[in-house]
C-alpha atoms as a PDB file:
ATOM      1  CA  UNK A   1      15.376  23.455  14.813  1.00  0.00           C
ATOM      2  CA  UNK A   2      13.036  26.397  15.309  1.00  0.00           C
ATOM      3  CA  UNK A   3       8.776  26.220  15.266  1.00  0.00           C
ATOM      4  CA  UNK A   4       7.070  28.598  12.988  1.00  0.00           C
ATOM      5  CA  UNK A   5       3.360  29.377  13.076  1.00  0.00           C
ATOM      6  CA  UNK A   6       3.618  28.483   9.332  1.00  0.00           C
ATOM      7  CA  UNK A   7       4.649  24.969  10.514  1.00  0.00           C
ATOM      8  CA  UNK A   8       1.477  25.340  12.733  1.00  0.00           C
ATOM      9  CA  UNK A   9      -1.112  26.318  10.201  1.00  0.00           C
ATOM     10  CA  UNK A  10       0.405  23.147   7.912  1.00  0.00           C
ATOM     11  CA  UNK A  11      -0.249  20.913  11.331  1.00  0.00           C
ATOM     12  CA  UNK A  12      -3.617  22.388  12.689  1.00  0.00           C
ATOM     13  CA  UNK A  13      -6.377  23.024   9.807  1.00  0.00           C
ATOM     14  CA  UNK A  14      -8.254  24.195  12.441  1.00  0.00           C
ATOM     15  CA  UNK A  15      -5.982  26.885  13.147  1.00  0.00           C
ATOM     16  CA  UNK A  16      -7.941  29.998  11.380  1.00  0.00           C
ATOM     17  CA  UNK A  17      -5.885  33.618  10.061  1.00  0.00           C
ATOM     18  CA  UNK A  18      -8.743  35.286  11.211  1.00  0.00           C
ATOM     19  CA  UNK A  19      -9.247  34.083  14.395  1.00  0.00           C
ATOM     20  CA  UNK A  20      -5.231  34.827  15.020  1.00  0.00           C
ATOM     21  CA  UNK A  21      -5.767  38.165  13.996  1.00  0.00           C
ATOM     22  CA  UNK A  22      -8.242  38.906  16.334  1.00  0.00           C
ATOM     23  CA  UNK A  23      -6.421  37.290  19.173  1.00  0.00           C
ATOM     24  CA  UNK A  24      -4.028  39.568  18.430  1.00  0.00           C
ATOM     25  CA  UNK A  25      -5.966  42.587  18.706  1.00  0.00           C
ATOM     26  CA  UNK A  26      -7.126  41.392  21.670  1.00  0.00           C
ATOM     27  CA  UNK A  27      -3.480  40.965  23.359  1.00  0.00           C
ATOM     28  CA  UNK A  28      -2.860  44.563  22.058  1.00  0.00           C
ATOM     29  CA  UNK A  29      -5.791  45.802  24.283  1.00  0.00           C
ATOM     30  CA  UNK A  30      -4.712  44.170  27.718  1.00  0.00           C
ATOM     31  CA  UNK A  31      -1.940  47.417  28.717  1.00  0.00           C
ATOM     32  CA  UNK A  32      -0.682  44.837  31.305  1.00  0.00           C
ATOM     33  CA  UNK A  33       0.438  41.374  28.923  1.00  0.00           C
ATOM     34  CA  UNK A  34       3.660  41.560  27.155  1.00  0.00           C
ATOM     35  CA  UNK A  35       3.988  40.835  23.508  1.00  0.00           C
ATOM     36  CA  UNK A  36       2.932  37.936  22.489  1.00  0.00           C
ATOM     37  CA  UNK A  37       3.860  36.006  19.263  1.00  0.00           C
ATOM     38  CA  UNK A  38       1.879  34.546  16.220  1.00  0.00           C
ATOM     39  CA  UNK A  39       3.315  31.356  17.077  1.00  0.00           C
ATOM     40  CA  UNK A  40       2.321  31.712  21.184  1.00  0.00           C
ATOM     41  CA  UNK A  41      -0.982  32.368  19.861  1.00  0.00           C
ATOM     42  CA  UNK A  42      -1.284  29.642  17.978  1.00  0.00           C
ATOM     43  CA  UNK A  43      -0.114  27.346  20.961  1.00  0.00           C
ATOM     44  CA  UNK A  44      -2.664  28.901  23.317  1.00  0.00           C
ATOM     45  CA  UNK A  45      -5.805  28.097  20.624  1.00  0.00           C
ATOM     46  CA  UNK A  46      -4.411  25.020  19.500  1.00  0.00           C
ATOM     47  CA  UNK A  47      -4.152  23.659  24.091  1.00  0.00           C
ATOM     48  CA  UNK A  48      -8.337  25.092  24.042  1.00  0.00           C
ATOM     49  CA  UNK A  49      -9.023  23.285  20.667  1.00  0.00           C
ATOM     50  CA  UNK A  50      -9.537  26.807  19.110  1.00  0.00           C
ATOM     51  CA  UNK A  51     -11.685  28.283  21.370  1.00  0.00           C
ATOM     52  CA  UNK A  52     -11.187  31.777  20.789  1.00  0.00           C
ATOM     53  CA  UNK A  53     -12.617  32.755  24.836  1.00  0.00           C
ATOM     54  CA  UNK A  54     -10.832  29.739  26.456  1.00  0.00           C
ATOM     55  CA  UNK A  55      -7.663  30.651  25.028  1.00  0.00           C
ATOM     56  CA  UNK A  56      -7.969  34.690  26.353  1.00  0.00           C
ATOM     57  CA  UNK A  57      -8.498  33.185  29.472  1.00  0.00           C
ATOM     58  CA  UNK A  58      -5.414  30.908  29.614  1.00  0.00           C
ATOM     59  CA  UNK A  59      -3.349  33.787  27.942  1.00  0.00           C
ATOM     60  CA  UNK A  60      -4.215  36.071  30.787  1.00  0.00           C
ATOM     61  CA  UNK A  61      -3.586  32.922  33.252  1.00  0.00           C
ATOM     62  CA  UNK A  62      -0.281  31.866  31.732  1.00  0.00           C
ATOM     63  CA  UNK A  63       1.448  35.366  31.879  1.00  0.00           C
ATOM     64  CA  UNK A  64      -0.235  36.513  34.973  1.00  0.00           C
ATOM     65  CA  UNK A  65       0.966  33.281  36.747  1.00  0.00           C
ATOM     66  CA  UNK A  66       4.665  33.293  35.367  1.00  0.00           C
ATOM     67  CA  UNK A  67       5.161  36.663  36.737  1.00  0.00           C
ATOM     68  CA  UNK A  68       3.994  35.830  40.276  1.00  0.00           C
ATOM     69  CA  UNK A  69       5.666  33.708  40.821  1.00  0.00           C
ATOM     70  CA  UNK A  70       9.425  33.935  40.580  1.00  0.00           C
ATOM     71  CA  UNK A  71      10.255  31.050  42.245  1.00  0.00           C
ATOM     72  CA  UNK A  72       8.904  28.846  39.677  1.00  0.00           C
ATOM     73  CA  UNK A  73       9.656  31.316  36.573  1.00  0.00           C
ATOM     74  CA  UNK A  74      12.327  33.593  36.915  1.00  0.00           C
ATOM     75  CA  UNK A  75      16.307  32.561  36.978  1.00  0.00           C
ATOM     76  CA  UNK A  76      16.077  30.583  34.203  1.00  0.00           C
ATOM     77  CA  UNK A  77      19.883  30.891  32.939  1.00  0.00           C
ATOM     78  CA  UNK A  78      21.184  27.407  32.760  1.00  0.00           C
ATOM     79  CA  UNK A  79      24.930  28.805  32.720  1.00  0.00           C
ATOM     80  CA  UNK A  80      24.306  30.144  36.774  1.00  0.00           C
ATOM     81  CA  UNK A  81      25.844  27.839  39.165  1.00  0.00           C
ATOM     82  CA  UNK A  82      22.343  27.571  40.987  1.00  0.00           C
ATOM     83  CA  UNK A  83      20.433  26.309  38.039  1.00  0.00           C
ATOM     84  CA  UNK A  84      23.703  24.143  36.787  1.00  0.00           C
ATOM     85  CA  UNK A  85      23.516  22.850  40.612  1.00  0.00           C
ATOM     86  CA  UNK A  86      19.492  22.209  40.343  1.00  0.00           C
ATOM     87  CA  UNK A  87      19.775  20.329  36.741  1.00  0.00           C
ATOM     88  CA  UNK A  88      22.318  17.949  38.425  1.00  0.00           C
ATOM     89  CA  UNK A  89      19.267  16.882  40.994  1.00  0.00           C
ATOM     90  CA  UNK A  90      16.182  16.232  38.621  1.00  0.00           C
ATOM     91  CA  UNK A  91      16.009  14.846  35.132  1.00  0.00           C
ATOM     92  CA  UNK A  92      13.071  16.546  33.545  1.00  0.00           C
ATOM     93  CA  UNK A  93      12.752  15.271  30.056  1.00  0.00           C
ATOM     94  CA  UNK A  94      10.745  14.741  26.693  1.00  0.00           C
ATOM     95  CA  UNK A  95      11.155  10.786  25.794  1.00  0.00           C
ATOM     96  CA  UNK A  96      11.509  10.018  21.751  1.00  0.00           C
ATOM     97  CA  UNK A  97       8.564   7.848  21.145  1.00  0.00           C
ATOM     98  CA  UNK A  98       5.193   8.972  21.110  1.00  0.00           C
ATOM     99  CA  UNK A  99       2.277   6.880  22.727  1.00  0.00           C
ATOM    100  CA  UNK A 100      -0.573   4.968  20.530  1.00  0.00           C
ATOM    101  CA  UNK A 101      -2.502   7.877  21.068  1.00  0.00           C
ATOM    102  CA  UNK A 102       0.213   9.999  19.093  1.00  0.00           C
ATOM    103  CA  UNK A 103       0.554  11.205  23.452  1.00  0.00           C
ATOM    104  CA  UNK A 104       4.171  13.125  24.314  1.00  0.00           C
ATOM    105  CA  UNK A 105       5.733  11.798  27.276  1.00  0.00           C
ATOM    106  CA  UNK A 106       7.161  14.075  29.978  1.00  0.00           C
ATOM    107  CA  UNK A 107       9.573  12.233  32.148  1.00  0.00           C
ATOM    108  CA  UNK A 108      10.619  13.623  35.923  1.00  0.00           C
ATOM    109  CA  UNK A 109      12.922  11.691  38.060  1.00  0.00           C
ATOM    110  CA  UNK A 110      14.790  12.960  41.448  1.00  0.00           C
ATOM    111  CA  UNK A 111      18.684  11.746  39.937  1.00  0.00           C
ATOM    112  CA  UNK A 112      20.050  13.023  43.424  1.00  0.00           C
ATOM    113  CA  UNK A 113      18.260  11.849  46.284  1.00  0.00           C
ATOM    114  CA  UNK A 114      19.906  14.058  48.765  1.00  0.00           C
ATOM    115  CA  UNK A 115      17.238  15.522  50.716  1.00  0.00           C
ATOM    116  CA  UNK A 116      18.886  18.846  51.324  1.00  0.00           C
ATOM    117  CA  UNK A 117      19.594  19.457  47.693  1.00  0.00           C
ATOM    118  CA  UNK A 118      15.749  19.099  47.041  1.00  0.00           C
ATOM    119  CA  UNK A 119      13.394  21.910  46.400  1.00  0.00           C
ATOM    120  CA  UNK A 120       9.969  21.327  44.230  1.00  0.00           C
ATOM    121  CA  UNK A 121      10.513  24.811  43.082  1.00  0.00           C
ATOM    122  CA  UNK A 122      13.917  23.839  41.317  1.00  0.00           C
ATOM    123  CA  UNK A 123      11.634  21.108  39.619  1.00  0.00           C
ATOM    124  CA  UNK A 124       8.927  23.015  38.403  1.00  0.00           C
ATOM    125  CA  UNK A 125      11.289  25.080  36.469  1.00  0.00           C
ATOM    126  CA  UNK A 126      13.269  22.411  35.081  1.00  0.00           C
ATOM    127  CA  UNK A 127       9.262  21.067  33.960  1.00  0.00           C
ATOM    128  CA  UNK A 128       8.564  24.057  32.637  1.00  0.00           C
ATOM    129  CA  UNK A 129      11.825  25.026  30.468  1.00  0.00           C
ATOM    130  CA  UNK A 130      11.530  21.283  29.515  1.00  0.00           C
ATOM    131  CA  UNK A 131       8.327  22.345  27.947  1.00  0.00           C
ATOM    132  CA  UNK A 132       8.899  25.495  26.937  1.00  0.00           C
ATOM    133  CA  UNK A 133      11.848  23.821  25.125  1.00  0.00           C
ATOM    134  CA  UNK A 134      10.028  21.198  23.319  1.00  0.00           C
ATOM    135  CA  UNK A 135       7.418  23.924  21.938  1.00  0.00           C
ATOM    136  CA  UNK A 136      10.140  26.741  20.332  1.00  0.00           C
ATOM    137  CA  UNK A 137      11.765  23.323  19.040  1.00  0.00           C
ATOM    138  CA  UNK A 138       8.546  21.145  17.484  1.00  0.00           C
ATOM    139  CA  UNK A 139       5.209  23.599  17.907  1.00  0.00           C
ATOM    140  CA  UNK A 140       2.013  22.224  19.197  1.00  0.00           C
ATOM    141  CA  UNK A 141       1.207  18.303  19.748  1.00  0.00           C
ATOM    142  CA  UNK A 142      -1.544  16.080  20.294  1.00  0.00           C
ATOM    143  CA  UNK A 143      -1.448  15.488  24.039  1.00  0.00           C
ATOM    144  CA  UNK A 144       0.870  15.620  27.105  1.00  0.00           C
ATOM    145  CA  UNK A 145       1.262  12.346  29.509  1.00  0.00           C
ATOM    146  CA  UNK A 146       3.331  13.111  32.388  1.00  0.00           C
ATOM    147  CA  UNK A 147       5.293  10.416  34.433  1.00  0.00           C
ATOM    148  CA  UNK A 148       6.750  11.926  37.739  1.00  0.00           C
ATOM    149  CA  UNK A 149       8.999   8.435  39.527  1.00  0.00           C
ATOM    150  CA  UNK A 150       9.254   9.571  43.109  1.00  0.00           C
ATOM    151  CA  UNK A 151      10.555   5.913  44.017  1.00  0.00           C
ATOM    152  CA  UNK A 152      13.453   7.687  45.218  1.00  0.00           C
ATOM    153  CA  UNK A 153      11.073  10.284  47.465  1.00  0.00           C
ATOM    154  CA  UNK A 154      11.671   9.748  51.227  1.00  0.00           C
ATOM    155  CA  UNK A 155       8.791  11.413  53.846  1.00  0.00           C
ATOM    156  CA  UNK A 156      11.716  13.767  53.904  1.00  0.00           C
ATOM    157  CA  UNK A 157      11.364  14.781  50.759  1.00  0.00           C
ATOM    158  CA  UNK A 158       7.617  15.091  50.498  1.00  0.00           C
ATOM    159  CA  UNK A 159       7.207  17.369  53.919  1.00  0.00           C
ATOM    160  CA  UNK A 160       9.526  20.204  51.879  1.00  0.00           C
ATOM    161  CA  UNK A 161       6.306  20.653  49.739  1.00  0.00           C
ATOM    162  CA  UNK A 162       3.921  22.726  50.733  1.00  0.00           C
ATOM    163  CA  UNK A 163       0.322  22.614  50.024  1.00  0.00           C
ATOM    164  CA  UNK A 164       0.144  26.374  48.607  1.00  0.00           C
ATOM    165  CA  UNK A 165       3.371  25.177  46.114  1.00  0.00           C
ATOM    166  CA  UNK A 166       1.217  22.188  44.858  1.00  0.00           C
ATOM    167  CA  UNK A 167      -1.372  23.858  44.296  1.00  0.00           C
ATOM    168  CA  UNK A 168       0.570  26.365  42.675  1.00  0.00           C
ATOM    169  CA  UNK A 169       1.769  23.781  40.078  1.00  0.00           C
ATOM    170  CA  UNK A 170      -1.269  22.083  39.266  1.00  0.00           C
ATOM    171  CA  UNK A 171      -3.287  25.394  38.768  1.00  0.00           C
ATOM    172  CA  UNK A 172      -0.545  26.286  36.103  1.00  0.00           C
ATOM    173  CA  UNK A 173      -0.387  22.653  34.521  1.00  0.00           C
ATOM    174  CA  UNK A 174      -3.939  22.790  33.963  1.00  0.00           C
ATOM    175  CA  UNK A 175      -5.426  26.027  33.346  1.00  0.00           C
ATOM    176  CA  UNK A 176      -2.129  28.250  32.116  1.00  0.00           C
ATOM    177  CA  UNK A 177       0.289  26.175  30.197  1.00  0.00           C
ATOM    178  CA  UNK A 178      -0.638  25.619  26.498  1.00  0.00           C
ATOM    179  CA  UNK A 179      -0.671  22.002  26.309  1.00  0.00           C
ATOM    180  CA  UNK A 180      -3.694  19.078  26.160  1.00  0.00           C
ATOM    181  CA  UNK A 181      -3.104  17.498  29.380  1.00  0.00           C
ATOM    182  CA  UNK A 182      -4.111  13.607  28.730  1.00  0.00           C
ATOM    183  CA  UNK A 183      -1.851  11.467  32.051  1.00  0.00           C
ATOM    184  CA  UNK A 184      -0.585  12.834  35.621  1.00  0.00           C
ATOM    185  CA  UNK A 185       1.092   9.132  36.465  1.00  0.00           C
ATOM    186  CA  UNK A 186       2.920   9.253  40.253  1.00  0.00           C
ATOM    187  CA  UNK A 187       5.411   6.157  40.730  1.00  0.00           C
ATOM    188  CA  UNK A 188       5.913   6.092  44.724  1.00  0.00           C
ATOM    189  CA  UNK A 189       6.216   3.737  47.142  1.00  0.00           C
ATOM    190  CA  UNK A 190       3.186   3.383  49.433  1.00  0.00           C
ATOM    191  CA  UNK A 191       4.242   5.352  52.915  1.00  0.00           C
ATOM    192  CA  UNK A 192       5.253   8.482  49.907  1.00  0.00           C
ATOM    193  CA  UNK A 193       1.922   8.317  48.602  1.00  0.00           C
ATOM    194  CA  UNK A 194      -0.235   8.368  51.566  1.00  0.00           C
ATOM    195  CA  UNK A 195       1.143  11.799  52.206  1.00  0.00           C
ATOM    196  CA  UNK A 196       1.241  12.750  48.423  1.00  0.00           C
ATOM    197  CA  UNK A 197      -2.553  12.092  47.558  1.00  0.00           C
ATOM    198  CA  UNK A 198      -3.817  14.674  49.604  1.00  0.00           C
ATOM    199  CA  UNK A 199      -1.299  17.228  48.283  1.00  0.00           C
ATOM    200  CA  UNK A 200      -2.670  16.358  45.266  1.00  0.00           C
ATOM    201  CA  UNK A 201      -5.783  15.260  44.782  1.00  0.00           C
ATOM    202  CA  UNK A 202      -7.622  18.616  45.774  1.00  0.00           C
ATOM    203  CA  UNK A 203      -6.447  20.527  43.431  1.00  0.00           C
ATOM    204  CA  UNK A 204      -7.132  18.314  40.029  1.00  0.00           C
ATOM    205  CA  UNK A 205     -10.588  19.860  38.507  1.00  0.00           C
ATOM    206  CA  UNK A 206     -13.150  17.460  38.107  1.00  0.00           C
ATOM    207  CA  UNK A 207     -13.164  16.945  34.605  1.00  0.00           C
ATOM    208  CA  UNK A 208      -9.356  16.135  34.851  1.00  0.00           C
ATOM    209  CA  UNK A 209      -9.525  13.994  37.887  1.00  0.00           C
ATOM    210  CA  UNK A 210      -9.792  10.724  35.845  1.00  0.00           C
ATOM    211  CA  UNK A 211      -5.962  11.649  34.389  1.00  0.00           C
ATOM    212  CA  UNK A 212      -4.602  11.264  37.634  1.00  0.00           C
ATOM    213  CA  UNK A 213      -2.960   8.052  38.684  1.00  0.00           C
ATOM    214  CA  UNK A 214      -0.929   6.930  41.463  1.00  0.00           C
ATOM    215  CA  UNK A 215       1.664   2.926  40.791  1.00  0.00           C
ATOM    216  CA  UNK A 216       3.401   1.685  43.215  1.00  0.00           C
ATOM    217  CA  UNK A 217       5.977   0.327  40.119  1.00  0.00           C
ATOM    218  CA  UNK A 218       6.998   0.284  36.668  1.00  0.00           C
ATOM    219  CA  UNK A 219       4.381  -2.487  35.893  1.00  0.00           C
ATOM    220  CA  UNK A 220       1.135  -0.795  36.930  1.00  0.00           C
ATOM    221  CA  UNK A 221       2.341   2.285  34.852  1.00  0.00           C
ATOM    222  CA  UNK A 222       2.514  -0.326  31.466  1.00  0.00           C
ATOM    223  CA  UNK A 223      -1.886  -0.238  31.737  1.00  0.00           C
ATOM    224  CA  UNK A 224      -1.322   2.981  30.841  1.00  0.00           C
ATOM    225  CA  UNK A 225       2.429   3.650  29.057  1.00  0.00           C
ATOM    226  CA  UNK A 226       3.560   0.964  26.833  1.00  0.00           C
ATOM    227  CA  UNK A 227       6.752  -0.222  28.736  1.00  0.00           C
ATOM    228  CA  UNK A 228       9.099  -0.020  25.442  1.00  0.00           C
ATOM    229  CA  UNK A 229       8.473   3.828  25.717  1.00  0.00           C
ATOM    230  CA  UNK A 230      10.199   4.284  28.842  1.00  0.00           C
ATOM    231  CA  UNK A 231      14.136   4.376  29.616  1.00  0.00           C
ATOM    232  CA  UNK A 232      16.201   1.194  29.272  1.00  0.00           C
ATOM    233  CA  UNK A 233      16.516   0.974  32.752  1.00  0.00           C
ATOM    234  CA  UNK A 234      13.108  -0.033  33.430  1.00  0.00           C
ATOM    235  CA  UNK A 235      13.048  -2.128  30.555  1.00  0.00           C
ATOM    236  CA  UNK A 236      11.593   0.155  27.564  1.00  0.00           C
ATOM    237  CA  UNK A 237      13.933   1.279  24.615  1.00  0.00           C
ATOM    238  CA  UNK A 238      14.233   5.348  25.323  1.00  0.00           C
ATOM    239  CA  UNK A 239      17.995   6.223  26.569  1.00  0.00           C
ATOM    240  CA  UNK A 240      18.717   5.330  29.649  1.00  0.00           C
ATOM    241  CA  UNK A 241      18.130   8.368  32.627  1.00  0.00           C
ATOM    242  CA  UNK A 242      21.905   9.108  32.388  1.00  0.00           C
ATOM    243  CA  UNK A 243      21.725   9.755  29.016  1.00  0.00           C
ATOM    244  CA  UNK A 244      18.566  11.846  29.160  1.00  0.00           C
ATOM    245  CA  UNK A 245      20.288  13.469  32.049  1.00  0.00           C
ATOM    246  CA  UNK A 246      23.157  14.780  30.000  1.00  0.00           C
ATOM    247  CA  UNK A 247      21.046  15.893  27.238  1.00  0.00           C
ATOM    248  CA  UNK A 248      18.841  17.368  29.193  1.00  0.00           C
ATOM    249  CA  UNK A 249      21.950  19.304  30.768  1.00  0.00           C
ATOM    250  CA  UNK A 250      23.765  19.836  27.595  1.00  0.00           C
ATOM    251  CA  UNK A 251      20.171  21.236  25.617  1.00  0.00           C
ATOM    252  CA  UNK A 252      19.242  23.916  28.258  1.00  0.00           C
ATOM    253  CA  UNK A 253      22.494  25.126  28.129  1.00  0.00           C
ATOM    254  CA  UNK A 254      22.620  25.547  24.633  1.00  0.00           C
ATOM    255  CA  UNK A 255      19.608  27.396  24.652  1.00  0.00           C
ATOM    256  CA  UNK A 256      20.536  29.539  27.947  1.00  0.00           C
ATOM    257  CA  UNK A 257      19.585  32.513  25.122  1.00  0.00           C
ATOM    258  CA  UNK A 258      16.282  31.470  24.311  1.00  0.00           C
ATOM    259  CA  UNK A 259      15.188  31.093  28.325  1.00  0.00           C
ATOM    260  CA  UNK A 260      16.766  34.622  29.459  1.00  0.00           C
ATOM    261  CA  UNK A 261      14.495  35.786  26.791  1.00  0.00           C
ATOM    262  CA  UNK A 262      11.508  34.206  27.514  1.00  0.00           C
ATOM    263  CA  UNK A 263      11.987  35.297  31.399  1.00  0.00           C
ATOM    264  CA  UNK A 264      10.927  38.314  30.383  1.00  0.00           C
ATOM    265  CA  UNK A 265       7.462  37.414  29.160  1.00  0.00           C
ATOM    266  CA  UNK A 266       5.285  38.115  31.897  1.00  0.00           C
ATOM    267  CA  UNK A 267       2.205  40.415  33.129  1.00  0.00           C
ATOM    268  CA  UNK A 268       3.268  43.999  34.276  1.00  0.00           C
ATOM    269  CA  UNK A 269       0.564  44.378  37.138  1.00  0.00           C
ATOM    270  CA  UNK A 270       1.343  47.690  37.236  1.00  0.00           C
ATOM    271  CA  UNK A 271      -0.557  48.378  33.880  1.00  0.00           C
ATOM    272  CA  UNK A 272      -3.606  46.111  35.050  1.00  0.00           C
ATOM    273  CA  UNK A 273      -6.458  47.761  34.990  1.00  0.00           C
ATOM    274  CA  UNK A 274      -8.949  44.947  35.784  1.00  0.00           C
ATOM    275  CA  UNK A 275      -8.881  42.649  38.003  1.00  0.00           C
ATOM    276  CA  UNK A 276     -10.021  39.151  37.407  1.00  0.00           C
ATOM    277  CA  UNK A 277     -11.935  36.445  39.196  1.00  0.00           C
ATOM    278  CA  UNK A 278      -8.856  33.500  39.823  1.00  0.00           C
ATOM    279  CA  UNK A 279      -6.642  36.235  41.670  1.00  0.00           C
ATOM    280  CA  UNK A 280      -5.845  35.189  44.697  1.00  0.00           C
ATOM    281  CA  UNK A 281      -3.573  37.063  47.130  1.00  0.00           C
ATOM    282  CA  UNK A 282      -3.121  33.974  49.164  1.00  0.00           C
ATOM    283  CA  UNK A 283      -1.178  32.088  46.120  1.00  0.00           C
ATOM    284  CA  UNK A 284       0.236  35.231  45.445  1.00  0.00           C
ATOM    285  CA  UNK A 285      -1.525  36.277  42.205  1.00  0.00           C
ATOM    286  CA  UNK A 286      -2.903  40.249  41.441  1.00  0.00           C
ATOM    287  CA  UNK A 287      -0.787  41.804  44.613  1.00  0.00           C
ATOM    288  CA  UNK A 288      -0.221  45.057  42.853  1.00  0.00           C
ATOM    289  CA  UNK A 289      -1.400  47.246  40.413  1.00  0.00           C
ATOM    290  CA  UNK A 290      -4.560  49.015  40.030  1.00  0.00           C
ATOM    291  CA  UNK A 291      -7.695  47.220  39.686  1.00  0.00           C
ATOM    292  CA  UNK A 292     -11.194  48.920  38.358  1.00  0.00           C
ATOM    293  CA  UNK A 293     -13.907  45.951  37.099  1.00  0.00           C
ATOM    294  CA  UNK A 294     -13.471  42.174  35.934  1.00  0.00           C
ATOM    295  CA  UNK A 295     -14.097  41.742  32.444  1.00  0.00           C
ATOM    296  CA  UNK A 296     -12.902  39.944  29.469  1.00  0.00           C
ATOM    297  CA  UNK A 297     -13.234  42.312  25.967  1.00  0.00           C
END
């Protein structure tokens, strides 16, 4: 199964030829983005409810951000021993049922808790080919609620992140990535989380702060996720994590094609001519290329 932006313009009546076009033309201007399809497009105004200037501005983020930072984006074959290794640690996966709200669900879970196989780099990828999966696969949806179980986390684990990398990931989550971000939920045990809320909290904008939730189980979670929504294990009626696990396995691999490809999609700064405001050489972002005013055509 393959997204069009046909399937998009049937979805989104929002969604205007017109305002594509010029979006377009717009992409075709910036020397330094690479090409960028009908159906991206449509992704990127359909995350900034058609907001033709928000969506430049998370274009430029998305591809500018994905090409800084390798560690995150690039490597993305699921057939390399590395990434077949990394898949076998963390289950990263889309659940079937939807929430009242019409709300995806993004599920994370550490499957090995082997300190020394853990890196949060390996899991942001596995997050974002999860997602990046989902879209070429179904198109645009309503809303994104995330659900990250650390219960497994150990102090361990958490001291391997480091502040810059968080920050890293929640710039990306919400100010790159085409999606409506509507739940960050954390399930950790309480000596995990008084080290994880203040590699967190920071770095959630205001207006999103309110999406951000920390449970100490399964039960607090079910104020906000009904509990038939999550994996049998804790009760709900989704597969159980070894299932997800295998088809999460078995799905990337299938589409090893479709990720090598999309590897590829990322800023040349070398062809930048501008520099804008969120660069930041200290997260890595806008290190080369040349850079003359900060604008936005």
């Amino acid at each position: 199964m393959v997204a069009t932006v046909e399937d998009e313009y049937k979805k989104n009546k929002e969604l205007r030829a017109d305002d594509m076009k010029a979006l377009q033309e717009w992409v075709r201007k910036q020397p330094h983005l690479p090409h960028v399809s009908d159906f991206q497009l449509a992704l990127f105004l359909h995350s900034c409810h058609f907001s033709m200037e928000q969506a430049k501005v998370t274009i430029e983020k998305f591809f500018t951000y994905r090409g800084a930072w390798g560690d995150f984006f690039a490597n993305r074959d699921p057939r390399d021993p590395k990434l077949q290794n990394d898949m076998k640690v963390s289950l990263c996966s889309f659940l079937p049922e939807r929430t009242p709200e019409n709300y995806k669900l993004l599920y994370f879970k550490l499957v090995d808790v082997d300190v020394n196989k853990y890196a949060v780099s390996d899991c942001v990828k596995l997050f974002d080919m999860a997602i990046s999966l989902e879209f070429m696969e179904r198109g645009s949806f309503d809303g994104l609620v995330i659900v990250v179980d650390l219960k497994a986390f150990t102090v361990g684990h958490v001291l391997k992140t480091h502040i810059t990398t968080m920050k890293r990931i929640l710039l990306y989550v919400q100010e790159a990535i085409p999606i409506r971000l509507k739940g960050l939920h954390y399930i950790t045990l309480a000596s995990v989380c008084d080290l994880l809320v203040p590699l967190v909290k920071p770095f959630m904008k205001k207006e999103l702060a309110h999406l951000l939730h920390f449970h100490d189980s399964y039960e607090t979670l079910s104020k906000f996720v009904p509990h038939e929504l999550l994996p049998e294990d804790y009760g709900g009626k989704a597969p159980s994590v070894k299932e997800l696990h295998a088809k999460m396995q078995e799905s990337f691999t299938e589409n090893a094609d479709f990720f090598l490809d999309e590897e590829m999609l990322v800023s040349n700064e070398k062809l930048r001519d501008r520099k804008q405001s969120y660069m930041d050489r200290d997260l890595g972002i806008g290190t080369d290329g040349s850079f003359k005013k900060l604008d936005f055509d």
